[in-house]
Structures are given as structure tokens and as C-alpha cells.
PDB file of N, CA and C in Angstrom:
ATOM      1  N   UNK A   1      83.540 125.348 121.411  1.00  0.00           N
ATOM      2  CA  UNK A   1      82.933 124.090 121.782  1.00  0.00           C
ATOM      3  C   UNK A   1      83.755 123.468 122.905  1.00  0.00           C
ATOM      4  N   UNK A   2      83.120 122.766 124.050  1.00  0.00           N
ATOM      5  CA  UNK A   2      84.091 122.681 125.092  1.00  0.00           C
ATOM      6  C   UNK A   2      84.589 120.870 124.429  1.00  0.00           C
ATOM      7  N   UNK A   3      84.063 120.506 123.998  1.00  0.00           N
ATOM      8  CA  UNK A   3      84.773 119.837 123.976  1.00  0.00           C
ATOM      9  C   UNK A   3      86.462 119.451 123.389  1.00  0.00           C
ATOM     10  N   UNK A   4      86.621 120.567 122.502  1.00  0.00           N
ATOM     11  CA  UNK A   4      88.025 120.822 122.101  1.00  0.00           C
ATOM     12  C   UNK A   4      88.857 121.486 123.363  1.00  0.00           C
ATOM     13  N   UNK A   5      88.227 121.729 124.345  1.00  0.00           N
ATOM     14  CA  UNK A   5      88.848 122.351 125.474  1.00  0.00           C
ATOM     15  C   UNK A   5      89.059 121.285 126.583  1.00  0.00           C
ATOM     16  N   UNK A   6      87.736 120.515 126.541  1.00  0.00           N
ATOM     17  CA  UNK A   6      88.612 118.836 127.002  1.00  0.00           C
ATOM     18  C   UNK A   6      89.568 118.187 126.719  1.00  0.00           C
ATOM     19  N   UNK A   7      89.524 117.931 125.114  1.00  0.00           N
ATOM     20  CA  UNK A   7      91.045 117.223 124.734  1.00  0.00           C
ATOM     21  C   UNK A   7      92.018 117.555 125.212  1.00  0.00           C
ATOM     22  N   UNK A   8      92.110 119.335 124.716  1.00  0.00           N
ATOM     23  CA  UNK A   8      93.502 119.817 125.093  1.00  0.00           C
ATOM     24  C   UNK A   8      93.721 119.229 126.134  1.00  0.00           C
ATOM     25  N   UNK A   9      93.020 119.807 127.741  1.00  0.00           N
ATOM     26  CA  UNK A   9      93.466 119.830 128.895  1.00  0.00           C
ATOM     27  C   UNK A   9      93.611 118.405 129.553  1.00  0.00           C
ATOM     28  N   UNK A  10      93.184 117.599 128.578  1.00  0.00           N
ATOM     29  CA  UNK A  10      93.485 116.016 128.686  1.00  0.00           C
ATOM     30  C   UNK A  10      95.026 115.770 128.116  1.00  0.00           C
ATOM     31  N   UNK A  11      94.933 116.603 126.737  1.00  0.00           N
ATOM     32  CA  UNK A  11      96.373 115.902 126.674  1.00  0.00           C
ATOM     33  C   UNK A  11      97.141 117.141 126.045  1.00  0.00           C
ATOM     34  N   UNK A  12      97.654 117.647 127.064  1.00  0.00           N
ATOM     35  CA  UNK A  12      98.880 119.048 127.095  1.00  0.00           C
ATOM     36  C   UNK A  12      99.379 118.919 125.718  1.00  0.00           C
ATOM     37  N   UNK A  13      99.597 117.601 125.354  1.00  0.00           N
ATOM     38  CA  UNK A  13     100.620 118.022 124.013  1.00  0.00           C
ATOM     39  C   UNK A  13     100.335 118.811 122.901  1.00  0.00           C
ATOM     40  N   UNK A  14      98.676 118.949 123.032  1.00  0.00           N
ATOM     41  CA  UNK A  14      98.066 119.579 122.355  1.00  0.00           C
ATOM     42  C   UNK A  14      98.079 121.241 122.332  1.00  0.00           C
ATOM     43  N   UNK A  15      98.650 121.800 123.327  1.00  0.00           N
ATOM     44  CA  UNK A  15      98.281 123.302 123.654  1.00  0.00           C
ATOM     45  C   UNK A  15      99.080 123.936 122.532  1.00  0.00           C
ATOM     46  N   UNK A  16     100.910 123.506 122.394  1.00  0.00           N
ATOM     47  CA  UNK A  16     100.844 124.566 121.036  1.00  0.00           C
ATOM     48  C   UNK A  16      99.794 124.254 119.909  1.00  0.00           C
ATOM     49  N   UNK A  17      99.039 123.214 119.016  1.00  0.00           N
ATOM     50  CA  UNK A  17      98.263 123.423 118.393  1.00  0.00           C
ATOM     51  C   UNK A  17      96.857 124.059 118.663  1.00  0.00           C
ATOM     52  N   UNK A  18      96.757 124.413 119.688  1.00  0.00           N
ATOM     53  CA  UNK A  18      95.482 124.967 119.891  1.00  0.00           C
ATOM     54  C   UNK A  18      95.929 126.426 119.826  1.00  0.00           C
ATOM     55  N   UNK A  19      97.344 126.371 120.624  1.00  0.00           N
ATOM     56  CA  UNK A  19      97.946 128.247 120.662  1.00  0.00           C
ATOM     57  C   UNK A  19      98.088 128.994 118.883  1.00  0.00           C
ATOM     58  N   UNK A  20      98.723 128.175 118.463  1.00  0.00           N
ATOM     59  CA  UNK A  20      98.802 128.512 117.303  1.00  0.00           C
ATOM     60  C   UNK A  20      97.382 128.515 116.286  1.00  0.00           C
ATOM     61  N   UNK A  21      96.886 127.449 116.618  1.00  0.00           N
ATOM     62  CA  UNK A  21      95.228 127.864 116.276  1.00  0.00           C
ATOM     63  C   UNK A  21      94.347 129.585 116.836  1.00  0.00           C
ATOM     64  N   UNK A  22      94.661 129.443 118.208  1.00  0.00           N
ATOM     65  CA  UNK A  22      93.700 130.688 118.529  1.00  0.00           C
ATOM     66  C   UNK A  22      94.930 131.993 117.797  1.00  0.00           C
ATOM     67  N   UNK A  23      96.145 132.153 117.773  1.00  0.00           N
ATOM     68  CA  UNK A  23      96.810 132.945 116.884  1.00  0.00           C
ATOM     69  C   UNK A  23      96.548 133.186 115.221  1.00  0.00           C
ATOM     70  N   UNK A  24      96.311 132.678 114.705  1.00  0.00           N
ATOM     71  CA  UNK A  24      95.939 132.490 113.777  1.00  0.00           C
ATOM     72  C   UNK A  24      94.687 132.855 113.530  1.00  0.00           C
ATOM     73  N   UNK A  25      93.615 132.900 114.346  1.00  0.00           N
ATOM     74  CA  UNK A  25      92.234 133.037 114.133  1.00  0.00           C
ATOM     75  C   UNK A  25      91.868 133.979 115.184  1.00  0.00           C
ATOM     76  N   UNK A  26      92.422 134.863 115.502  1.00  0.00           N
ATOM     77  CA  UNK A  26      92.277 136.056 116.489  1.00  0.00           C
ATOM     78  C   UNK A  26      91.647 136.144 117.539  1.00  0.00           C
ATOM     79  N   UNK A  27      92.432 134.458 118.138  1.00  0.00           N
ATOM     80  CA  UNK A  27      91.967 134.081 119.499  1.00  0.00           C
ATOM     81  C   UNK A  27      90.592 133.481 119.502  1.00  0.00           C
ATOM     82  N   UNK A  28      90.103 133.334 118.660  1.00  0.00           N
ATOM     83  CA  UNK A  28      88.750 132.621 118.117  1.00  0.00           C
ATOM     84  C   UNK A  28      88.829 131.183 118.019  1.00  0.00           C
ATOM     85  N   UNK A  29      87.997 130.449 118.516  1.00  0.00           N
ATOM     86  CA  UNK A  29      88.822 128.655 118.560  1.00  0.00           C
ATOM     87  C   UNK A  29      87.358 128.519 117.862  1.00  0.00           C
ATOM     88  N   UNK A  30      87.753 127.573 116.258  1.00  0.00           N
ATOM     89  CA  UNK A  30      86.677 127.281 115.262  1.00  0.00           C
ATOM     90  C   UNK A  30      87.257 125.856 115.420  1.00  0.00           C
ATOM     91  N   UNK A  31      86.240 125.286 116.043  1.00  0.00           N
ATOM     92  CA  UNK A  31      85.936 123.943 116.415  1.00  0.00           C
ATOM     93  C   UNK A  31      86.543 122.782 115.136  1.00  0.00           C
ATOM     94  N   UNK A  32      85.654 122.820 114.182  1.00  0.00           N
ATOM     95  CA  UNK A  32      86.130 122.141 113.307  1.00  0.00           C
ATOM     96  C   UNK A  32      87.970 122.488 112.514  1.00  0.00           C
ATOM     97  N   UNK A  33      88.642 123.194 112.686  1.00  0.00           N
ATOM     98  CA  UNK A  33      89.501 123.980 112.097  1.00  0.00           C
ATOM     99  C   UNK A  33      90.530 123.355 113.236  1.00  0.00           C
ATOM    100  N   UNK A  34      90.396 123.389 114.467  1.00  0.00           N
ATOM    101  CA  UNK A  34      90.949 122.799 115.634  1.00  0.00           C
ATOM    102  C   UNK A  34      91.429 121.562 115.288  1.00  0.00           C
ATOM    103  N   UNK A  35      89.633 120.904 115.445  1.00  0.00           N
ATOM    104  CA  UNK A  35      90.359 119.378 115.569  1.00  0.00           C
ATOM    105  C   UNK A  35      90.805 118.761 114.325  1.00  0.00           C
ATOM    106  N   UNK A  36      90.575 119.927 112.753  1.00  0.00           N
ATOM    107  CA  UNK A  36      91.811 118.974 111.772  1.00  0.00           C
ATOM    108  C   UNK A  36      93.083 119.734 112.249  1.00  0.00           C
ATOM    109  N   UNK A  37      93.327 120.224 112.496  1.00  0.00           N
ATOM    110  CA  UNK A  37      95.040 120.754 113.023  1.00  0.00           C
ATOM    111  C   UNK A  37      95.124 119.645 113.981  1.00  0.00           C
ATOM    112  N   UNK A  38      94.536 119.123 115.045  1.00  0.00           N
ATOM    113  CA  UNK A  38      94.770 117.860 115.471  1.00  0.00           C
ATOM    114  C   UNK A  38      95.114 116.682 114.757  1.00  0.00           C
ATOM    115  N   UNK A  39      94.117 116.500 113.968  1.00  0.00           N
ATOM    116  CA  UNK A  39      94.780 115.561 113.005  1.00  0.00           C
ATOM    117  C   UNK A  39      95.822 115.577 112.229  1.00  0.00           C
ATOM    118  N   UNK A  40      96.014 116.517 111.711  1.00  0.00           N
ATOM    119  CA  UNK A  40      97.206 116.874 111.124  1.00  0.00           C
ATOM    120  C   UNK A  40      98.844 116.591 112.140  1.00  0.00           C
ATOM    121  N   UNK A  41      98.541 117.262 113.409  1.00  0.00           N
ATOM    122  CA  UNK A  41      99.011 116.746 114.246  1.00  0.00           C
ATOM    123  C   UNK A  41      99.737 114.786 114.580  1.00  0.00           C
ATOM    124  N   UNK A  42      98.276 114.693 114.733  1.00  0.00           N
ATOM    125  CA  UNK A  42      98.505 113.060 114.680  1.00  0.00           C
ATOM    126  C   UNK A  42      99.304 112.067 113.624  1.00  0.00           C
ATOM    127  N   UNK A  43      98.241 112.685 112.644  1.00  0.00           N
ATOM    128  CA  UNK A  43      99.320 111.908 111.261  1.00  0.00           C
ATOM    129  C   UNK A  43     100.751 112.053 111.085  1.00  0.00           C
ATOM    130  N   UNK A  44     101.190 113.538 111.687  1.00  0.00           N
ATOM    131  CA  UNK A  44     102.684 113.882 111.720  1.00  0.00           C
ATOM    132  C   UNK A  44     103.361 112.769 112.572  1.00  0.00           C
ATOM    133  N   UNK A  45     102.575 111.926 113.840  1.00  0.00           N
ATOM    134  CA  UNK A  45     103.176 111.721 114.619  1.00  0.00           C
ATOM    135  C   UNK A  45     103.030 109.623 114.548  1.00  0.00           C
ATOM    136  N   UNK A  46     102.067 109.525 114.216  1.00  0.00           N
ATOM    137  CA  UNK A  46     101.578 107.770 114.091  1.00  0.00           C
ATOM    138  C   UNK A  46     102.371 107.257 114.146  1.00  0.00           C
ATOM    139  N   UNK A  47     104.103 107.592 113.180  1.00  0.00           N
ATOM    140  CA  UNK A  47     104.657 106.031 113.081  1.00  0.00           C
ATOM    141  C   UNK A  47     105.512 106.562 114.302  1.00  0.00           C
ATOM    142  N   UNK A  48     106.004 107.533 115.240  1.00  0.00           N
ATOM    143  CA  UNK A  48     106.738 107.901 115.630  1.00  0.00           C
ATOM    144  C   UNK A  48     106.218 108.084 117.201  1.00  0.00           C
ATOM    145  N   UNK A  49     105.070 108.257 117.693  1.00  0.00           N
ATOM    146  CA  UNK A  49     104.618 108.172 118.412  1.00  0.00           C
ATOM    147  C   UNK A  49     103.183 107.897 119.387  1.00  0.00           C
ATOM    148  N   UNK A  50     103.247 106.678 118.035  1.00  0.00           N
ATOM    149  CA  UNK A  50     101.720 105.521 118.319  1.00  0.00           C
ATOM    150  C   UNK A  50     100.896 105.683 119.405  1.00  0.00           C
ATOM    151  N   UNK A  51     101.640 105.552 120.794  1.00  0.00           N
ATOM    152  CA  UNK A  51     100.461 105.026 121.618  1.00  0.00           C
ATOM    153  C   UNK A  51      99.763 107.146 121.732  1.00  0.00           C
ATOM    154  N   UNK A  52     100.417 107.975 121.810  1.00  0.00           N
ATOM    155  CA  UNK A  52      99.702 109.122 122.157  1.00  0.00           C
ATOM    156  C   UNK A  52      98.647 108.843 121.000  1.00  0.00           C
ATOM    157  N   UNK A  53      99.310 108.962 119.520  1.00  0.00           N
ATOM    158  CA  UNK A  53      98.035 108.888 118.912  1.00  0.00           C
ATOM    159  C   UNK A  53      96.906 108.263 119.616  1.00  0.00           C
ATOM    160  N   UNK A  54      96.883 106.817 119.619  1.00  0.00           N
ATOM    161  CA  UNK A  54      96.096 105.852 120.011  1.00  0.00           C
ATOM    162  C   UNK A  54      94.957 106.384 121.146  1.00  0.00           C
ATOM    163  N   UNK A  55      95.770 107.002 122.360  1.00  0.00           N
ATOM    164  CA  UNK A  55      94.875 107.527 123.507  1.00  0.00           C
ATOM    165  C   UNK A  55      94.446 108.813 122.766  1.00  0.00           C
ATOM    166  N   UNK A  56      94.341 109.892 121.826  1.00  0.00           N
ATOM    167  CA  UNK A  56      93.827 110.663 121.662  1.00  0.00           C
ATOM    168  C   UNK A  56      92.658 109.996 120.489  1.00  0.00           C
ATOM    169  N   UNK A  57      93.108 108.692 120.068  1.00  0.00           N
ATOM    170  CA  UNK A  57      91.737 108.949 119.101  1.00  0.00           C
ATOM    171  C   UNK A  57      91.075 107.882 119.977  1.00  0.00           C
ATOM    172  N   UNK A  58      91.536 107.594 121.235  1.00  0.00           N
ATOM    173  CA  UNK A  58      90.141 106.594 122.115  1.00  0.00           C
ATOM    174  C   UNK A  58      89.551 107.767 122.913  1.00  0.00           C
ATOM    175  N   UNK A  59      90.053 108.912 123.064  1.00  0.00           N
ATOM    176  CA  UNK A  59      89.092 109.546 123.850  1.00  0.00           C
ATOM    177  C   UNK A  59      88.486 110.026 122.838  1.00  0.00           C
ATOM    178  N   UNK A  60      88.427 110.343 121.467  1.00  0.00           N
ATOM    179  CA  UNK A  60      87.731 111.085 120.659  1.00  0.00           C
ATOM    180  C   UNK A  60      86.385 110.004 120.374  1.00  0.00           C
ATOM    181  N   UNK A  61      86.815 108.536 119.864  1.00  0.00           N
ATOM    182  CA  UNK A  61      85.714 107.543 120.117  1.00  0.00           C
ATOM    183  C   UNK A  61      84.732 108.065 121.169  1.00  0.00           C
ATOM    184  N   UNK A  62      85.638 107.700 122.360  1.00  0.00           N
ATOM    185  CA  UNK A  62      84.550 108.126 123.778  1.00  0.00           C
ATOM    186  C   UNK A  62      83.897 109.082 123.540  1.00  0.00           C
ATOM    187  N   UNK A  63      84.162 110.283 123.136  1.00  0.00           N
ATOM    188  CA  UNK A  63      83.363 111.538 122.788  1.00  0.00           C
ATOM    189  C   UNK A  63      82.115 111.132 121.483  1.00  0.00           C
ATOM    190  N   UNK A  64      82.871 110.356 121.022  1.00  0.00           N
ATOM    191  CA  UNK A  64      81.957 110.385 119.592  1.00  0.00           C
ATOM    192  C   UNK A  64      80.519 109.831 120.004  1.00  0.00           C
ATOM    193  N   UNK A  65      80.810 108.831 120.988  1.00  0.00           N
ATOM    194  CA  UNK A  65      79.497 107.736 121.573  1.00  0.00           C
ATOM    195  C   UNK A  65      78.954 108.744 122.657  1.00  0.00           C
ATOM    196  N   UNK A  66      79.511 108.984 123.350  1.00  0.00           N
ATOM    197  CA  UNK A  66      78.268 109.704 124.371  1.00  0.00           C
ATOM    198  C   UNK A  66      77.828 111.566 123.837  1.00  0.00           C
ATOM    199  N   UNK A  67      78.980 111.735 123.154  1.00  0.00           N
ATOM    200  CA  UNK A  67      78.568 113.397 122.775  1.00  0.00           C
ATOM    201  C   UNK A  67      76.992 113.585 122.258  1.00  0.00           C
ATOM    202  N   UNK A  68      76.864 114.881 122.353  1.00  0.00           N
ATOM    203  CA  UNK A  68      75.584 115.468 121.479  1.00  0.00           C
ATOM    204  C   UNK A  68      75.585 115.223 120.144  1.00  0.00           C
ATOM    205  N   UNK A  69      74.439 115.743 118.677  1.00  0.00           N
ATOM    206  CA  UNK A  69      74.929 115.513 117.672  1.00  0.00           C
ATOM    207  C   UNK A  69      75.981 116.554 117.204  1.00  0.00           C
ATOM    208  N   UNK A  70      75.962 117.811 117.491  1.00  0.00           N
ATOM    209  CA  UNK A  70      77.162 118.704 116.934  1.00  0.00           C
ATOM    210  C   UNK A  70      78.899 117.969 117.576  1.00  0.00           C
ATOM    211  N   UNK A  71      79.064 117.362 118.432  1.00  0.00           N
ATOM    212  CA  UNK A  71      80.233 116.693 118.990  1.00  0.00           C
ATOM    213  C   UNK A  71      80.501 115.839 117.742  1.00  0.00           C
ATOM    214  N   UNK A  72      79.521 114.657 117.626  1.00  0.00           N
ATOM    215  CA  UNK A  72      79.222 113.628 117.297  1.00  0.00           C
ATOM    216  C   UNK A  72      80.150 114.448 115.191  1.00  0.00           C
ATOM    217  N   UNK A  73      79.387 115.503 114.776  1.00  0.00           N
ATOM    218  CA  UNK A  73      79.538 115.564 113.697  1.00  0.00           C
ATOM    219  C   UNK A  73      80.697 116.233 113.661  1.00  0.00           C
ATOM    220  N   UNK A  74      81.039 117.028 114.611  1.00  0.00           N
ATOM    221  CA  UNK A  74      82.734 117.408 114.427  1.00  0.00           C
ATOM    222  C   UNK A  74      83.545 116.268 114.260  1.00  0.00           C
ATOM    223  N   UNK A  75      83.391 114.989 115.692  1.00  0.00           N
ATOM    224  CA  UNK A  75      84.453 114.318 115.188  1.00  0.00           C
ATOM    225  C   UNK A  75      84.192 113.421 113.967  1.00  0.00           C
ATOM    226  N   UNK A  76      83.104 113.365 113.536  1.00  0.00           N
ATOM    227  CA  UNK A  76      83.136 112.718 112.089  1.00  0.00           C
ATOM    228  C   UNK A  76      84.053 113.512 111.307  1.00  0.00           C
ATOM    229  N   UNK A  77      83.285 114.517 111.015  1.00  0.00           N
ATOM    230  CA  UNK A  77      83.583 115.501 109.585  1.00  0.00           C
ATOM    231  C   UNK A  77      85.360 116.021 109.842  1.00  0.00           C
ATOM    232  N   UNK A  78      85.894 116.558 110.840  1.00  0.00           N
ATOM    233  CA  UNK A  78      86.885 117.651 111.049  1.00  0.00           C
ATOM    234  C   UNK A  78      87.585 116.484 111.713  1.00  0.00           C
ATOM    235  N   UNK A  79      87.677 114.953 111.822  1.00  0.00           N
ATOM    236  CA  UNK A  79      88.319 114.581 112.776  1.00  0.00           C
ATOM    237  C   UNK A  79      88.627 113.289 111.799  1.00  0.00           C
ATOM    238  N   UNK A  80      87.652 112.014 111.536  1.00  0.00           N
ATOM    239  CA  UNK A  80      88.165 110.784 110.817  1.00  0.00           C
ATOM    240  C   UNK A  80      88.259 111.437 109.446  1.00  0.00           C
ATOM    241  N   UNK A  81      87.170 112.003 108.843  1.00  0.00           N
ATOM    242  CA  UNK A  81      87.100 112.611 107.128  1.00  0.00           C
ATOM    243  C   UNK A  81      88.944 113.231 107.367  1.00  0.00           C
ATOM    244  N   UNK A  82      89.774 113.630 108.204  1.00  0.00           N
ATOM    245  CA  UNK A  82      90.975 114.291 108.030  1.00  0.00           C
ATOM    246  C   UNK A  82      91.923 113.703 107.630  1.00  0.00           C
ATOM    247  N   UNK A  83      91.580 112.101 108.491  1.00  0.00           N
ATOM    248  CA  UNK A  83      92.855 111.294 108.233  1.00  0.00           C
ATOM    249  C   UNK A  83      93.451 110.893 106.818  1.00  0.00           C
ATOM    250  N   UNK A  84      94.532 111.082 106.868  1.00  0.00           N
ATOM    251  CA  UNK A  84      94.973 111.020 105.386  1.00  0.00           C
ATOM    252  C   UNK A  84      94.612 109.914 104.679  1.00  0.00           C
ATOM    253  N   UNK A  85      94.307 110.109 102.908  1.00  0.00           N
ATOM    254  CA  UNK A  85      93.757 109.157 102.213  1.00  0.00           C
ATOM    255  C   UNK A  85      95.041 107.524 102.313  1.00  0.00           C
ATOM    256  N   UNK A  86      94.414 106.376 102.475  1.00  0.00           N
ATOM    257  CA  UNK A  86      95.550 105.332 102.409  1.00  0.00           C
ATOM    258  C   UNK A  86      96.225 105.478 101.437  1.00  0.00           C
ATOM    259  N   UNK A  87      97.563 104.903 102.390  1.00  0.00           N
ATOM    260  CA  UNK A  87      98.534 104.819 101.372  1.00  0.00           C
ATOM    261  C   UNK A  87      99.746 106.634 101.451  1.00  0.00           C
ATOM    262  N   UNK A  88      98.965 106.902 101.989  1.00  0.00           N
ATOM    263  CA  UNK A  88      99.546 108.575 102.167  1.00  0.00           C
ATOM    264  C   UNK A  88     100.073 108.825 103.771  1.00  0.00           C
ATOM    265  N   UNK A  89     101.104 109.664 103.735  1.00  0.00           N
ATOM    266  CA  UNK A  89     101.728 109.162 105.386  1.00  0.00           C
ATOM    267  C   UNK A  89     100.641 109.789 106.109  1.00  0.00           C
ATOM    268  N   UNK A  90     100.614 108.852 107.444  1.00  0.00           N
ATOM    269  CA  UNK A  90      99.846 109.385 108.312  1.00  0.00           C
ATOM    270  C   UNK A  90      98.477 108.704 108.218  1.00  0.00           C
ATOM    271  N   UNK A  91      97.999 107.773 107.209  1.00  0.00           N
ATOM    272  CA  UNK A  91      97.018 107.220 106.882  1.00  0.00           C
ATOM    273  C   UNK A  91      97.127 106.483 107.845  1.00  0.00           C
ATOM    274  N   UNK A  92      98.150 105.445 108.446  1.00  0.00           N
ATOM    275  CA  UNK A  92      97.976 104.547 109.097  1.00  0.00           C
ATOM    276  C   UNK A  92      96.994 104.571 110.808  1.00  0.00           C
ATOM    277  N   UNK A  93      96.750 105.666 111.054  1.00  0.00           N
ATOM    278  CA  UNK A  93      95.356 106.856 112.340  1.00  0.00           C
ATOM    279  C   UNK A  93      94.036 105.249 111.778  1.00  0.00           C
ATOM    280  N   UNK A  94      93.989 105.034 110.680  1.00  0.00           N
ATOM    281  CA  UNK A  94      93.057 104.316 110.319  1.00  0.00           C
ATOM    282  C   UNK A  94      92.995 103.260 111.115  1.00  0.00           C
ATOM    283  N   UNK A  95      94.009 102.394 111.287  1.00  0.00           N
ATOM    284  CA  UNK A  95      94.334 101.301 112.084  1.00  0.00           C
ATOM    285  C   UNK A  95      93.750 101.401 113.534  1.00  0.00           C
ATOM    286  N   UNK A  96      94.303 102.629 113.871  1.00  0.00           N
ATOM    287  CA  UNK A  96      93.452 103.004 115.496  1.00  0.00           C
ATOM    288  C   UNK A  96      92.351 103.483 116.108  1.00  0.00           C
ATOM    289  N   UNK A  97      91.499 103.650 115.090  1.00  0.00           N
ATOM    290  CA  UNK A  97      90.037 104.281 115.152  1.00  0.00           C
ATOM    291  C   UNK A  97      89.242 102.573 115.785  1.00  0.00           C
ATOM    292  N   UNK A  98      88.296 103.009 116.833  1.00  0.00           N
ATOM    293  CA  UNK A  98      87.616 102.229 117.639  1.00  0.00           C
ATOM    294  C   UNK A  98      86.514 102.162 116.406  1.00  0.00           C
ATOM    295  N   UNK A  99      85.654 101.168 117.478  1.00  0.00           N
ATOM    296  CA  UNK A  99      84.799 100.599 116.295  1.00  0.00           C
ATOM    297  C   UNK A  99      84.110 101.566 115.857  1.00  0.00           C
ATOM    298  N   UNK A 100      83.450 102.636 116.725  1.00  0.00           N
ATOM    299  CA  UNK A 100      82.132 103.709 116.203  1.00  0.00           C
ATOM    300  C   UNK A 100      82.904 104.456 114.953  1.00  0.00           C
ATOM    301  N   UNK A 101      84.340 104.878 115.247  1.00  0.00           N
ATOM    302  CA  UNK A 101      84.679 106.277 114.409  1.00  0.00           C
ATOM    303  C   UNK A 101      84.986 105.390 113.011  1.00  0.00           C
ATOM    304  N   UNK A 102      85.227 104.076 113.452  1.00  0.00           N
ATOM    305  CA  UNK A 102      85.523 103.265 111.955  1.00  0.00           C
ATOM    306  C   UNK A 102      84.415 103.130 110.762  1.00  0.00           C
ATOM    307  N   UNK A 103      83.666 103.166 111.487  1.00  0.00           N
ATOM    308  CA  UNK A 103      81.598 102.886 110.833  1.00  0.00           C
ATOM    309  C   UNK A 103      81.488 104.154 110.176  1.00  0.00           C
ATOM    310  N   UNK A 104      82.397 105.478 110.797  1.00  0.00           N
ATOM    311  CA  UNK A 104      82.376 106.538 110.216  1.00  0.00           C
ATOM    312  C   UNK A 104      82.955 107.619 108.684  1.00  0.00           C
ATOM    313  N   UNK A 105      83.851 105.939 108.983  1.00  0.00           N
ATOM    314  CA  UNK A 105      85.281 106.468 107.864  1.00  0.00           C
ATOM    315  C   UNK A 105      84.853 105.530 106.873  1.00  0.00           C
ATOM    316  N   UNK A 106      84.616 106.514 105.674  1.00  0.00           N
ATOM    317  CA  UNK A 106      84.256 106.331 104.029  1.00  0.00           C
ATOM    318  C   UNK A 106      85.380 105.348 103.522  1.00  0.00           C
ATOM    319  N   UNK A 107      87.036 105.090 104.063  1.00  0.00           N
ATOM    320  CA  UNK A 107      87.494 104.320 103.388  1.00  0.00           C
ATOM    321  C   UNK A 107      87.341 102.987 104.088  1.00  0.00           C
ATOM    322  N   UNK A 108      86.590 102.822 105.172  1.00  0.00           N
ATOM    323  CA  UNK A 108      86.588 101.552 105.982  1.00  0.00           C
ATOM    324  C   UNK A 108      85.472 101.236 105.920  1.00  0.00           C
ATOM    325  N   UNK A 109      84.001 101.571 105.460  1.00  0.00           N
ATOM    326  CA  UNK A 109      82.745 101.300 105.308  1.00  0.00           C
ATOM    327  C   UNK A 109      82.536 100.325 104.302  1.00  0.00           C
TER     328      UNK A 109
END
């Protein structure tokens, strides 16, 4: 899906998780599988390095509003559904979700 090929090349920090993704999956990039290793990513990083989080989940917003519906349901499902349950590290991704991906997330509805 190109759009996991946007993020990356938007934001480099991402390439070992994508490298280690296509390693792992025999160079095969499974869209949804991606962008929770992103998240996973993120949550590792929230209290420690906020604003990247922040710009990766405003471009994912941006994606979420103009994408197709398969975009649209990756970053629902494989992207907010990832963020850790509150209260659990890394939960705090919640705080930075724009308004659309917030409407999306079951603990903020």
C-alpha cells in the first residue's frame, strides 16, 4: 500500500521499522502489520520524544481525511485500535490524535 511508503519516506526514522518489517516477512510489506510496528514504535517513544510522535500521527490524521476507504481503515484498525489501552505506557499517543482519528478511538468515543 503506498501509503506506508509515504510515511516512511516522510519520516526516515521510520526505515529500520519498515527494514525489519520487510525482513521478517520476506520482503513482503503487510500494510496493516507495518503500521502497528509503527505504533508500537511510537508508544516506545511519546514520553521521550513527543513532538516526532505528534507529526507522525498529524500526517496519519491527514491521510485518514483525504485517503480512500482501505487507507481510511488501516489507519483506524492497525493504527489508533494499536495505541495502548489507558493507563498502559505509551497510552498517552491518545492525547495527540486530531479530531477525525479521535472519533475513531473506542476509548475516546
Amino acid at each position: 500500500m503506498a501509503a506506508i511508503g509515504a510515511l516512511v519516506d516522510e519520516y526516515r526514522e521510520l526505515t529500520p521499522v519498515l527494514a525489519e518489517h520487510l525482513e521478517d516477512n520476506e520482503g513482503e510489506i503487510l500494510p496493516h502489520l507495518v503500521l502497528a510496528d509503527v505504533v508500537r514504535w511510537l508508544a516506545a517513544r511519546v514520553d521521550s520524544d513527543r513532538d516526532i510522535c505528534s507529526s507522525i500521527l498529524n500526517w496519519l490524521e491527514r491521510e485518514y481525511l483525504r485517503g480512500p476507504e482501505d487507507v481510511r481503515g488501516l489507519i483506524a484498525v492497525s493504527g489508533v485500535e494499536m495505541i495502548p489501552d489507558p493507563g498502559q505506557p505509551g497510552s498517552a499517543l491518545r492525547q495527540l490524535l486530531g479530531p477525525s482519528l479521535r472519533e475513531v478511538d473506542s476509548w475516546l468515543v
